[in-house]
PDB file of N, CA and C in Angstrom:
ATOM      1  N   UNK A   1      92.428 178.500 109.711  1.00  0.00           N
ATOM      2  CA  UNK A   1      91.896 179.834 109.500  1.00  0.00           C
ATOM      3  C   UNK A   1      90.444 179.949 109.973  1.00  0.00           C
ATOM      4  N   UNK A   2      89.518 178.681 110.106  1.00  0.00           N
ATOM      5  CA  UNK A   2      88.396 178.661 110.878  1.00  0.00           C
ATOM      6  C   UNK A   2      88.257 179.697 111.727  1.00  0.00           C
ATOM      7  N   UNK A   3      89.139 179.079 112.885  1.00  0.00           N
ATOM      8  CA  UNK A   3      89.258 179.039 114.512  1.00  0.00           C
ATOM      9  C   UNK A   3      89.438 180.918 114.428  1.00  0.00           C
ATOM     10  N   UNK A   4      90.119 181.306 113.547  1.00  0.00           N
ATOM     11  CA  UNK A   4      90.221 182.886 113.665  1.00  0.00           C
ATOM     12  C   UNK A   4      89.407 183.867 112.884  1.00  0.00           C
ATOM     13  N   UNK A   5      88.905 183.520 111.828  1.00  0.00           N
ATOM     14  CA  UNK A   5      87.576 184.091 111.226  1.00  0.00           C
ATOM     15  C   UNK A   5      86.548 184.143 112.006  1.00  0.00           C
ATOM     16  N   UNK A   6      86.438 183.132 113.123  1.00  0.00           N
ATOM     17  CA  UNK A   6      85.205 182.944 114.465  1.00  0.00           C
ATOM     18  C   UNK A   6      86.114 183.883 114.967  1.00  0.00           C
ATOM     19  N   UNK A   7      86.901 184.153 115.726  1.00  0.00           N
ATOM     20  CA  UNK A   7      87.382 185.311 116.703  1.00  0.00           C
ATOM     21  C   UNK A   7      86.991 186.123 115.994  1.00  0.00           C
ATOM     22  N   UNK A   8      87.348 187.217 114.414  1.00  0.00           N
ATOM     23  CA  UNK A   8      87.092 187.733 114.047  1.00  0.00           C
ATOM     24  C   UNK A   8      86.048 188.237 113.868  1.00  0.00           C
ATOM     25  N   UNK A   9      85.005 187.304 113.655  1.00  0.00           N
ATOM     26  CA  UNK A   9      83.522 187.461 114.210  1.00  0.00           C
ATOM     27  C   UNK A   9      82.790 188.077 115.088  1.00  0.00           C
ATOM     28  N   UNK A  10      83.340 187.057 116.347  1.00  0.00           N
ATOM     29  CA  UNK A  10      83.402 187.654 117.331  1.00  0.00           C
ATOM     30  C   UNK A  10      83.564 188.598 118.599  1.00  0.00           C
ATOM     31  N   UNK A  11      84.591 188.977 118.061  1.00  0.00           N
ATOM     32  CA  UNK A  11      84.733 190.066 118.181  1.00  0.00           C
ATOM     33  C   UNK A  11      84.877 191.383 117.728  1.00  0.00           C
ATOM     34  N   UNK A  12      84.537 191.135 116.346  1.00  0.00           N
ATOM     35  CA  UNK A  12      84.002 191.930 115.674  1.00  0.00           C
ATOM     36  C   UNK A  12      85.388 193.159 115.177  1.00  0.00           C
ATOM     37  N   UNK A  13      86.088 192.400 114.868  1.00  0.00           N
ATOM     38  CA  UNK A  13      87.549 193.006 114.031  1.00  0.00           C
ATOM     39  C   UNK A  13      87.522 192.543 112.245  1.00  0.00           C
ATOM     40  N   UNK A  14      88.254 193.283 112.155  1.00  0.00           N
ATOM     41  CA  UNK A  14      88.678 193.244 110.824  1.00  0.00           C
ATOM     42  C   UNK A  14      89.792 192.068 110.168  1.00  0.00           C
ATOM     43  N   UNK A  15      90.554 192.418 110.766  1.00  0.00           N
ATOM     44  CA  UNK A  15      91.835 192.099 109.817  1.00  0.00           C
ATOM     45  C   UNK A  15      92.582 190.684 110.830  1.00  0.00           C
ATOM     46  N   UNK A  16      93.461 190.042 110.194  1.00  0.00           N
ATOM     47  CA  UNK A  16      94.032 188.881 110.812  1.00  0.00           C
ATOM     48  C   UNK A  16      94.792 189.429 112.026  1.00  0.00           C
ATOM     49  N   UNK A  17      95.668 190.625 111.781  1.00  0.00           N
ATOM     50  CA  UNK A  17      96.735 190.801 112.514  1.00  0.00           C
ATOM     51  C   UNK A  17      96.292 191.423 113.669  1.00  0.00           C
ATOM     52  N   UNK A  18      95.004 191.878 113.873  1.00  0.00           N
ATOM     53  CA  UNK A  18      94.165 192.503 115.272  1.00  0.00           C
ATOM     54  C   UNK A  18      93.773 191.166 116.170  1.00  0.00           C
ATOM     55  N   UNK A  19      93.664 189.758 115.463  1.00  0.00           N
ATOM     56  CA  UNK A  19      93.899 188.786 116.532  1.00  0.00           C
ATOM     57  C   UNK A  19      94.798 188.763 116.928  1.00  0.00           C
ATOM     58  N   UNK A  20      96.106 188.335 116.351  1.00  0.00           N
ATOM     59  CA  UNK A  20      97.014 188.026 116.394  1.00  0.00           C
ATOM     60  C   UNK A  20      97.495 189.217 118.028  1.00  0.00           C
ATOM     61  N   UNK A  21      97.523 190.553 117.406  1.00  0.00           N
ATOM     62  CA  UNK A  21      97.367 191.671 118.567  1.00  0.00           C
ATOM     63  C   UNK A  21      97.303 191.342 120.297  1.00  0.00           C
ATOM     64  N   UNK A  22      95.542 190.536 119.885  1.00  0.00           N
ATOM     65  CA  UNK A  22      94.757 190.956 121.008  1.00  0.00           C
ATOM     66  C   UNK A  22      95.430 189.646 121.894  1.00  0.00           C
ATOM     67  N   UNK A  23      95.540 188.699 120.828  1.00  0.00           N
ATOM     68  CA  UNK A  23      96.190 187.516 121.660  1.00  0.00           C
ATOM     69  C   UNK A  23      97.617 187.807 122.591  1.00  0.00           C
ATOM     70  N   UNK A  24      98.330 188.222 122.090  1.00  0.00           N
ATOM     71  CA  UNK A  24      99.599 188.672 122.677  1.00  0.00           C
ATOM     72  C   UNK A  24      99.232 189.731 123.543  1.00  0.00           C
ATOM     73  N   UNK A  25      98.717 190.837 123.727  1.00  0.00           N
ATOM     74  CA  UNK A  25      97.958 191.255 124.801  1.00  0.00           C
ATOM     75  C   UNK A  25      97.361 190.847 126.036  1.00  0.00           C
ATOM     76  N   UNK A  26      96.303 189.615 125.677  1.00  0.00           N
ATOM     77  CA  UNK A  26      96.138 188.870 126.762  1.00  0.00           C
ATOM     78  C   UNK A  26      97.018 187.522 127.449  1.00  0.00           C
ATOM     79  N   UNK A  27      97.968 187.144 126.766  1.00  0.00           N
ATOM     80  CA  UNK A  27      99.439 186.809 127.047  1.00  0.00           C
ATOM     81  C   UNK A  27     100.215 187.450 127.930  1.00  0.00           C
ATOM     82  N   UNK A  28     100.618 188.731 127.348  1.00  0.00           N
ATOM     83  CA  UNK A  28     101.541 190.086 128.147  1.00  0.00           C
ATOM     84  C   UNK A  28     100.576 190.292 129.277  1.00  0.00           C
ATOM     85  N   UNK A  29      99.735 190.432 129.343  1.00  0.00           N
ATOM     86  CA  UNK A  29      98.473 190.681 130.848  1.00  0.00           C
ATOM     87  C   UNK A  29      98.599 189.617 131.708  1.00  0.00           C
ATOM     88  N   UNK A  30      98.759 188.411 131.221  1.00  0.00           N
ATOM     89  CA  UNK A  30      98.364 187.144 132.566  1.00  0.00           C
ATOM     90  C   UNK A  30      99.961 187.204 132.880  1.00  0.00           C
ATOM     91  N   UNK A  31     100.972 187.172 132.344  1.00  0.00           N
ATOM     92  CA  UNK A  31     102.339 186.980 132.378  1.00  0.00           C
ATOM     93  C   UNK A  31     102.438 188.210 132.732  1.00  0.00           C
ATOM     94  N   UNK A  32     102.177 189.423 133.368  1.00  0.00           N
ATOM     95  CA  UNK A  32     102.522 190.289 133.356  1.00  0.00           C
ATOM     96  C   UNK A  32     102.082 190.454 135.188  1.00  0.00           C
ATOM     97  N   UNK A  33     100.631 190.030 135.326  1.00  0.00           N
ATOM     98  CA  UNK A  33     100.458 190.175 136.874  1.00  0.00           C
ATOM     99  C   UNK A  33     100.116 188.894 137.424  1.00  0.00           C
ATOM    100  N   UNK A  34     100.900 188.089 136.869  1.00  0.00           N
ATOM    101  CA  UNK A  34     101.205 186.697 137.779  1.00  0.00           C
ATOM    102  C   UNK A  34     102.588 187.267 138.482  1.00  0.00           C
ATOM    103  N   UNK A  35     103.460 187.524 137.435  1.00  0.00           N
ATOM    104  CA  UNK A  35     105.223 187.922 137.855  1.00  0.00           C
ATOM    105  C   UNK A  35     104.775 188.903 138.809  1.00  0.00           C
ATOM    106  N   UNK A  36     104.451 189.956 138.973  1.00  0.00           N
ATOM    107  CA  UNK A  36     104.783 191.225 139.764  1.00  0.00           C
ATOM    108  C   UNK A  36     103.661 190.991 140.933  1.00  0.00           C
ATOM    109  N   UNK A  37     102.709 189.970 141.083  1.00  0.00           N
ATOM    110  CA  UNK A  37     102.032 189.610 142.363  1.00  0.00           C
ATOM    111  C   UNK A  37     102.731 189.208 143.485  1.00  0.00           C
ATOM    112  N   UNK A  38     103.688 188.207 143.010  1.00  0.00           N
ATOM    113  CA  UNK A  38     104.243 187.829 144.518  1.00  0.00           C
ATOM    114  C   UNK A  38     105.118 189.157 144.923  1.00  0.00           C
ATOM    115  N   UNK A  39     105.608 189.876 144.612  1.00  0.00           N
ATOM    116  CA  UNK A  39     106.808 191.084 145.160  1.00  0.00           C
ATOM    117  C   UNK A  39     105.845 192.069 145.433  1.00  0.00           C
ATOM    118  N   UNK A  40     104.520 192.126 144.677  1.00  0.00           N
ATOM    119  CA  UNK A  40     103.631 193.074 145.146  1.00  0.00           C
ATOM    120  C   UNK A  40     103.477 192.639 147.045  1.00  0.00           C
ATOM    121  N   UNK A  41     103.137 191.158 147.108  1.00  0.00           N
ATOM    122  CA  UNK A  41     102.443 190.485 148.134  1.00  0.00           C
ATOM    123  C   UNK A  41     103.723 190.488 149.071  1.00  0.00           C
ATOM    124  N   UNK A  42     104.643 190.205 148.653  1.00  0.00           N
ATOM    125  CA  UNK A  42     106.428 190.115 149.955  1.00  0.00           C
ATOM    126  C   UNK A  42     105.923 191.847 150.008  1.00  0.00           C
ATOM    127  N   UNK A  43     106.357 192.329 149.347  1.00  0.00           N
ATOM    128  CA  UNK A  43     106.160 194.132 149.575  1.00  0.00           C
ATOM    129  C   UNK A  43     105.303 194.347 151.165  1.00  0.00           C
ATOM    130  N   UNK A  44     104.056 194.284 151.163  1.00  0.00           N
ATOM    131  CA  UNK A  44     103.227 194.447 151.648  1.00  0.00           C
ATOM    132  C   UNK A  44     103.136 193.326 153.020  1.00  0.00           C
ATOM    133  N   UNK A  45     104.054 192.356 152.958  1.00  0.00           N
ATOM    134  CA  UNK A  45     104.443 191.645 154.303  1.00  0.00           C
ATOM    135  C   UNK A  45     103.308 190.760 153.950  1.00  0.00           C
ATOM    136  N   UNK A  46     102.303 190.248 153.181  1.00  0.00           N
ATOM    137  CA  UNK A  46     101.689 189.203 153.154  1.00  0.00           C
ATOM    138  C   UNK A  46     102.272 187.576 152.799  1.00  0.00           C
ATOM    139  N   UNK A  47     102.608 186.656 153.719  1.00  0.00           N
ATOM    140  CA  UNK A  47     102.790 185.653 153.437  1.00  0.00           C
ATOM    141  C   UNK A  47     101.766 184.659 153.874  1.00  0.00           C
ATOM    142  N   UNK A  48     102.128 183.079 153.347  1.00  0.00           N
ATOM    143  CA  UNK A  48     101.248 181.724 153.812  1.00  0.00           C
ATOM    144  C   UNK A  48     101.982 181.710 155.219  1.00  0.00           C
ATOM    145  N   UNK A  49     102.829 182.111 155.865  1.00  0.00           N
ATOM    146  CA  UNK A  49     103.302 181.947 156.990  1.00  0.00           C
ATOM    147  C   UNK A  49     102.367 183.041 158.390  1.00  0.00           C
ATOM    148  N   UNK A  50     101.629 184.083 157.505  1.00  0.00           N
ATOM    149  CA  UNK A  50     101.006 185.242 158.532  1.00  0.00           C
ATOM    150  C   UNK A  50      99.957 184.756 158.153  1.00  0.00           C
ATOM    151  N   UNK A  51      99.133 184.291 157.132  1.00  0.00           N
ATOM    152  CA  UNK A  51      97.453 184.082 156.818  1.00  0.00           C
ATOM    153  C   UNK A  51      97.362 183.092 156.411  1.00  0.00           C
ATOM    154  N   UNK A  52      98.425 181.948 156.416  1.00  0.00           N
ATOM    155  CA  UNK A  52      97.824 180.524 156.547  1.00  0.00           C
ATOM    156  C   UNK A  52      97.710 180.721 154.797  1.00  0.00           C
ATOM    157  N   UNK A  53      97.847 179.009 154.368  1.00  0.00           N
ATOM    158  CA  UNK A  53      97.545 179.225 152.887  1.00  0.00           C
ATOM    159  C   UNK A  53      96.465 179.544 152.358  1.00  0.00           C
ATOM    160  N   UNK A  54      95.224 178.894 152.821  1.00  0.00           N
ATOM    161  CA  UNK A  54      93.902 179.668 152.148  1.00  0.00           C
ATOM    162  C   UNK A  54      93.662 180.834 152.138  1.00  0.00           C
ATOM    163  N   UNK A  55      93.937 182.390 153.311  1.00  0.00           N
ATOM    164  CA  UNK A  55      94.227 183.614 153.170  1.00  0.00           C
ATOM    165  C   UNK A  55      95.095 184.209 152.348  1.00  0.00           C
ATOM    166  N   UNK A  56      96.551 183.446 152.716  1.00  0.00           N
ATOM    167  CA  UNK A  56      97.515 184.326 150.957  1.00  0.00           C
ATOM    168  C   UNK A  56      97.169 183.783 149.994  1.00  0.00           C
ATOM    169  N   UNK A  57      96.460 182.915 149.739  1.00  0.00           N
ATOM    170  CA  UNK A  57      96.011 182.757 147.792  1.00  0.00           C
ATOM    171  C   UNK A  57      94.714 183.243 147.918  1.00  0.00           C
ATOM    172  N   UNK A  58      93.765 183.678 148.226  1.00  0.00           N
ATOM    173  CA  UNK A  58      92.571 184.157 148.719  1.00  0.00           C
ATOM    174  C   UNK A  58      93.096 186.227 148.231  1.00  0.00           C
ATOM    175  N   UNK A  59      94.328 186.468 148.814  1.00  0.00           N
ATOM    176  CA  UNK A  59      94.054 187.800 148.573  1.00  0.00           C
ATOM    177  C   UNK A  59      95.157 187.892 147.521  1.00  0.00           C
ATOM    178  N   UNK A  60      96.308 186.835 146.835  1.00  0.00           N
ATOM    179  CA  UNK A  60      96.341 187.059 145.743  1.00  0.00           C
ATOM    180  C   UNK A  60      95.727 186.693 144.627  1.00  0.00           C
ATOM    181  N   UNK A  61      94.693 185.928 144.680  1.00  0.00           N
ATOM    182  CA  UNK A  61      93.832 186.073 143.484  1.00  0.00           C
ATOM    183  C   UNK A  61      93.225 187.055 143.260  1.00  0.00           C
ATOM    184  N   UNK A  62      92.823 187.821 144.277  1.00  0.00           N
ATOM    185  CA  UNK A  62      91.859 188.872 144.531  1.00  0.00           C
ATOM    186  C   UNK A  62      93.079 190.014 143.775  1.00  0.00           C
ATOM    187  N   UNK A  63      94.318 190.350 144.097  1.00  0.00           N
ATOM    188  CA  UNK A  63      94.926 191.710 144.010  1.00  0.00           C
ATOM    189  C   UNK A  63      94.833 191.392 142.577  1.00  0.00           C
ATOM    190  N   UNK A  64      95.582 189.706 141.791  1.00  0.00           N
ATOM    191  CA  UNK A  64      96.077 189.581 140.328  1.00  0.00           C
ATOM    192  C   UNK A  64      94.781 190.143 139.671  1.00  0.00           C
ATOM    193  N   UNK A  65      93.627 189.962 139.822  1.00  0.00           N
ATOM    194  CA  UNK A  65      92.224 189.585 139.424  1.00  0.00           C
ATOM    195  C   UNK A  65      92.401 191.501 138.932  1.00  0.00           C
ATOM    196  N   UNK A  66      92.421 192.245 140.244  1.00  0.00           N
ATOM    197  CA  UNK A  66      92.441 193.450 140.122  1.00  0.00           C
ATOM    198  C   UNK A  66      93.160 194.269 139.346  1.00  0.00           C
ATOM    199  N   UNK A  67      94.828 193.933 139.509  1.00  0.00           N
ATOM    200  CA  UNK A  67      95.741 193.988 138.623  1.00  0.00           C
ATOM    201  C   UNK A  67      95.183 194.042 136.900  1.00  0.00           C
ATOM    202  N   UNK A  68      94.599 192.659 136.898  1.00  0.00           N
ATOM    203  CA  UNK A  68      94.609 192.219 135.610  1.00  0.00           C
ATOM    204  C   UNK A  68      94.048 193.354 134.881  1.00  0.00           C
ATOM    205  N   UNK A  69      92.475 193.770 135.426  1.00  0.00           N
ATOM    206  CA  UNK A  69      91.811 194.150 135.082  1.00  0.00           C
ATOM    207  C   UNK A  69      92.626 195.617 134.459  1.00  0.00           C
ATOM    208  N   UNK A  70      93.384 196.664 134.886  1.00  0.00           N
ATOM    209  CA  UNK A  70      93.994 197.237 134.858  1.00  0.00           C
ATOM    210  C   UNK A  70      95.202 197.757 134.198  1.00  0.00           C
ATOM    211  N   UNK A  71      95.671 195.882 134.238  1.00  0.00           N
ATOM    212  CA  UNK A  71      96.509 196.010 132.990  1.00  0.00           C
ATOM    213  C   UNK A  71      96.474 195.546 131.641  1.00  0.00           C
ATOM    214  N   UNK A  72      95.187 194.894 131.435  1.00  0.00           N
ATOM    215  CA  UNK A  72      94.013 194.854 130.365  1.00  0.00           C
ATOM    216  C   UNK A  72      93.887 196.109 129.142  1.00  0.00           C
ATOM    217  N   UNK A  73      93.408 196.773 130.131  1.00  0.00           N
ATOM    218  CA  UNK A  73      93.249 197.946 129.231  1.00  0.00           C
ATOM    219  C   UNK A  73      94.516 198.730 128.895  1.00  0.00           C
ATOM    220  N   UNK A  74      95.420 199.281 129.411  1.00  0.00           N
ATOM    221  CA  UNK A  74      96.892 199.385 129.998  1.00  0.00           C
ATOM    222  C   UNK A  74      97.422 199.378 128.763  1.00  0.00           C
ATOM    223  N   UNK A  75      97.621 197.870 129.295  1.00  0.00           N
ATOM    224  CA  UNK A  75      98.526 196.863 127.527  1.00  0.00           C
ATOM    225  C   UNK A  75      97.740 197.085 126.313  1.00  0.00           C
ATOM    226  N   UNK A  76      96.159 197.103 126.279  1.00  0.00           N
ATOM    227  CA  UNK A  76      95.520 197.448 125.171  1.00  0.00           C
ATOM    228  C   UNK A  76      95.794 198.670 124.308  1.00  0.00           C
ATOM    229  N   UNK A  77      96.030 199.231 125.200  1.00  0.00           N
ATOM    230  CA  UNK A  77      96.011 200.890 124.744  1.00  0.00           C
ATOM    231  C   UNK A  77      97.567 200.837 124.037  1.00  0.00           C
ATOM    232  N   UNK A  78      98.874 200.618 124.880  1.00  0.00           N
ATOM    233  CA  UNK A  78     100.042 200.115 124.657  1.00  0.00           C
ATOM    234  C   UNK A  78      99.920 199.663 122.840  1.00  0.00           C
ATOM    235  N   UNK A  79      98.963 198.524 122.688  1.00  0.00           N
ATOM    236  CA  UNK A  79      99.168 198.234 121.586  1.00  0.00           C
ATOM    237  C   UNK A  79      98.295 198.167 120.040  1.00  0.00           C
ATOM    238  N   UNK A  80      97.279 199.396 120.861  1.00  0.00           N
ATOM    239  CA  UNK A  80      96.467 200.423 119.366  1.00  0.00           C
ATOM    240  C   UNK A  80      95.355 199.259 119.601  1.00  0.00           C
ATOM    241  N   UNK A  81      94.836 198.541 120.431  1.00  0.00           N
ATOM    242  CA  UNK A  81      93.374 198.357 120.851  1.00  0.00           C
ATOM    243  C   UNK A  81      92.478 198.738 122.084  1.00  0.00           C
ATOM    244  N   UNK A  82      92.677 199.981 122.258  1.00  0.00           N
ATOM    245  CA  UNK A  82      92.476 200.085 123.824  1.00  0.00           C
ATOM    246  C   UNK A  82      90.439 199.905 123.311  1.00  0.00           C
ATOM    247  N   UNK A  83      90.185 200.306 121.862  1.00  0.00           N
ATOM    248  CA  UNK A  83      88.776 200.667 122.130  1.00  0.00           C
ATOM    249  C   UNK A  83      88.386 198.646 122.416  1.00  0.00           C
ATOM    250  N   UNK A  84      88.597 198.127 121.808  1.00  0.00           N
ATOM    251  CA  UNK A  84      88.432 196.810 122.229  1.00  0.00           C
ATOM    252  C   UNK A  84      88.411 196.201 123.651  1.00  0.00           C
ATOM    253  N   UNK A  85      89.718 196.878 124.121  1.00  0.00           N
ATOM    254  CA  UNK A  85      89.811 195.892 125.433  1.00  0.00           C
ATOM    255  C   UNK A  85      88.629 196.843 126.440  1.00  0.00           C
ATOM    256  N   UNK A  86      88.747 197.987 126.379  1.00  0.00           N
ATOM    257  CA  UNK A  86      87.981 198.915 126.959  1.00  0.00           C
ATOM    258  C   UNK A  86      86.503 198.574 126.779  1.00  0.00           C
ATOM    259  N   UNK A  87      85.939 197.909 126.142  1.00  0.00           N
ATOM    260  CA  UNK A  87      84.494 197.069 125.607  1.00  0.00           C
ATOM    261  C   UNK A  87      84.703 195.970 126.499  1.00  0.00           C
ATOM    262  N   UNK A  88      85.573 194.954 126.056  1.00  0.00           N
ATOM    263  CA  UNK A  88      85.735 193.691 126.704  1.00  0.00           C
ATOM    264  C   UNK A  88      85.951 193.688 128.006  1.00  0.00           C
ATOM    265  N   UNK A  89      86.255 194.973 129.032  1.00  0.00           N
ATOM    266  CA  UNK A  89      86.505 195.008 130.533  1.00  0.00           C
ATOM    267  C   UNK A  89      84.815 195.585 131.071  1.00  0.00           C
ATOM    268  N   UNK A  90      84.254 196.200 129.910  1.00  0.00           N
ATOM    269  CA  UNK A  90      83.029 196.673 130.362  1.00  0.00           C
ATOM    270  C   UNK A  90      82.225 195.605 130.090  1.00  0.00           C
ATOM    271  N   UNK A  91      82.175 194.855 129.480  1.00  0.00           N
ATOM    272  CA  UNK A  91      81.583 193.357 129.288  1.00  0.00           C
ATOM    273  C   UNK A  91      81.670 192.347 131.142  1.00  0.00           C
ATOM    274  N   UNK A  92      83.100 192.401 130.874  1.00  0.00           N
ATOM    275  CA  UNK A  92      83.847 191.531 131.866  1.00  0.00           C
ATOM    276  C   UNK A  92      82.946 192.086 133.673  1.00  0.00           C
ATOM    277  N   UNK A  93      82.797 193.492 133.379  1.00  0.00           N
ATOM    278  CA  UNK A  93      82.205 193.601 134.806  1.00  0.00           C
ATOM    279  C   UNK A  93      81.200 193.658 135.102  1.00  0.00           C
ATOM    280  N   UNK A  94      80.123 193.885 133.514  1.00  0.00           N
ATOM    281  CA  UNK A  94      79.058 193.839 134.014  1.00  0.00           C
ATOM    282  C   UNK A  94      78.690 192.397 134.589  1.00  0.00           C
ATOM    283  N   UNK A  95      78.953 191.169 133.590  1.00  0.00           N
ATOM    284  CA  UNK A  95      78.817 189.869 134.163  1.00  0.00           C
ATOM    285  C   UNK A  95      79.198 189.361 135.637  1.00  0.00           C
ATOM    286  N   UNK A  96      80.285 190.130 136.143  1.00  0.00           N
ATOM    287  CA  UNK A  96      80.768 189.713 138.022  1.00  0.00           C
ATOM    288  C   UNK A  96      79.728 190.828 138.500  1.00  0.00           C
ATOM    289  N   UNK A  97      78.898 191.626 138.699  1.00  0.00           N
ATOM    290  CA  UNK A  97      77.594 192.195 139.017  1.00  0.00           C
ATOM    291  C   UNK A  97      78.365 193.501 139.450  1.00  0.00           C
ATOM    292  N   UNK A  98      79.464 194.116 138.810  1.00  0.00           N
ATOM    293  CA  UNK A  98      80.186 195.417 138.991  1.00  0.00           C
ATOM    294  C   UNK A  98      79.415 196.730 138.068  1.00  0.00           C
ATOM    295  N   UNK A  99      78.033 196.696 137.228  1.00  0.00           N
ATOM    296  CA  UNK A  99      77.753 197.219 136.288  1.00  0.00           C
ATOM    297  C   UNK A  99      77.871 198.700 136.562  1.00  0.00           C
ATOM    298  N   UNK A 100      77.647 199.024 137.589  1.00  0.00           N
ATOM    299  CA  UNK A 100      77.697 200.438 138.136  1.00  0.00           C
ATOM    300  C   UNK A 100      78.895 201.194 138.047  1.00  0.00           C
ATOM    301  N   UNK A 101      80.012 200.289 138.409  1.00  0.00           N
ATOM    302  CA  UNK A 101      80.976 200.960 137.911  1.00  0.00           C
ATOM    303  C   UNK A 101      81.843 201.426 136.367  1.00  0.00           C
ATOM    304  N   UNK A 102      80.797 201.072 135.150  1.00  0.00           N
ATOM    305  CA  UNK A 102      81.010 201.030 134.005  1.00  0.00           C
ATOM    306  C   UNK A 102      80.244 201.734 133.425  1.00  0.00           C
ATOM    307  N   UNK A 103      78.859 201.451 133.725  1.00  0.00           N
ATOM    308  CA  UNK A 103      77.779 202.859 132.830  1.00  0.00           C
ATOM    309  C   UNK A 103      77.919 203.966 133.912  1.00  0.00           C
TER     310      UNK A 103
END
C-alpha cells in the first residue's frame, strides 16, 4: 500500500480506485497504439523493405509517440479522468520543448 499512497501523492488523487483507473488507462494506451501502428504503417505503404530498417522504426516511433499522445487523453476521458490525463499530456509536452502548443 506504500507504492500507491506515493502515486496518490503524486499525483494528487484521492481514492485507491483512481490508481487503479489511471493504471489500466495507461495499459489500454500503450496496447492500444502499438496494435493499430503496424496496419496504420502497411496502410500507408511504409515498410523496412522501402526505408530500410532505421527509417520504418524511425517513423513508427514517431506516428505511436503521436498516436499515444492522443489516445492518452481519448482513453482518459473514456474512463472519468480526462482532467488528469489532460494535466499529465500538458506536463508531458512542456518537458519535449512543445510548450506552445499547450498554454
Amino acid at each position: 500500500m506504500k507504492f500507491v499512497n506515493k502515486l496518490k501523492e503524486r499525483w494528487d488523487i484521492e481514492h485507491n480506485w483512481e490508481v487503479i483507473v489511471i493504471l489500466v488507462v495507461f495499459s489500454i494506451t500503450g496496447s492500444t497504439a502499438s496494435f493499430i501502428g503496424k496496419p496504420i504503417l502497411n496502410y500507408l505503404h511504409i515498410t523496412s523493405e522501402n526505408l530500410g530498417s532505421f527509417g520504418y522504426w524511425t517513423i513508427r516511433i514517431l506516428l505511436l509517440f503521436v498516436m499515444y499522445q492522443f489516445m492518452l487523453v481519448f482513453f482518459g476521458w473514456l474512463f472519468g479522468q480526462y482532467k488528469f490525463f489532460w494535466n499529465f499530456e500538458k506536463k508531458m509536452l512542456r518537458r519535449i520543448g512543445l510548450k506552445r502548443f499547450v498554454d
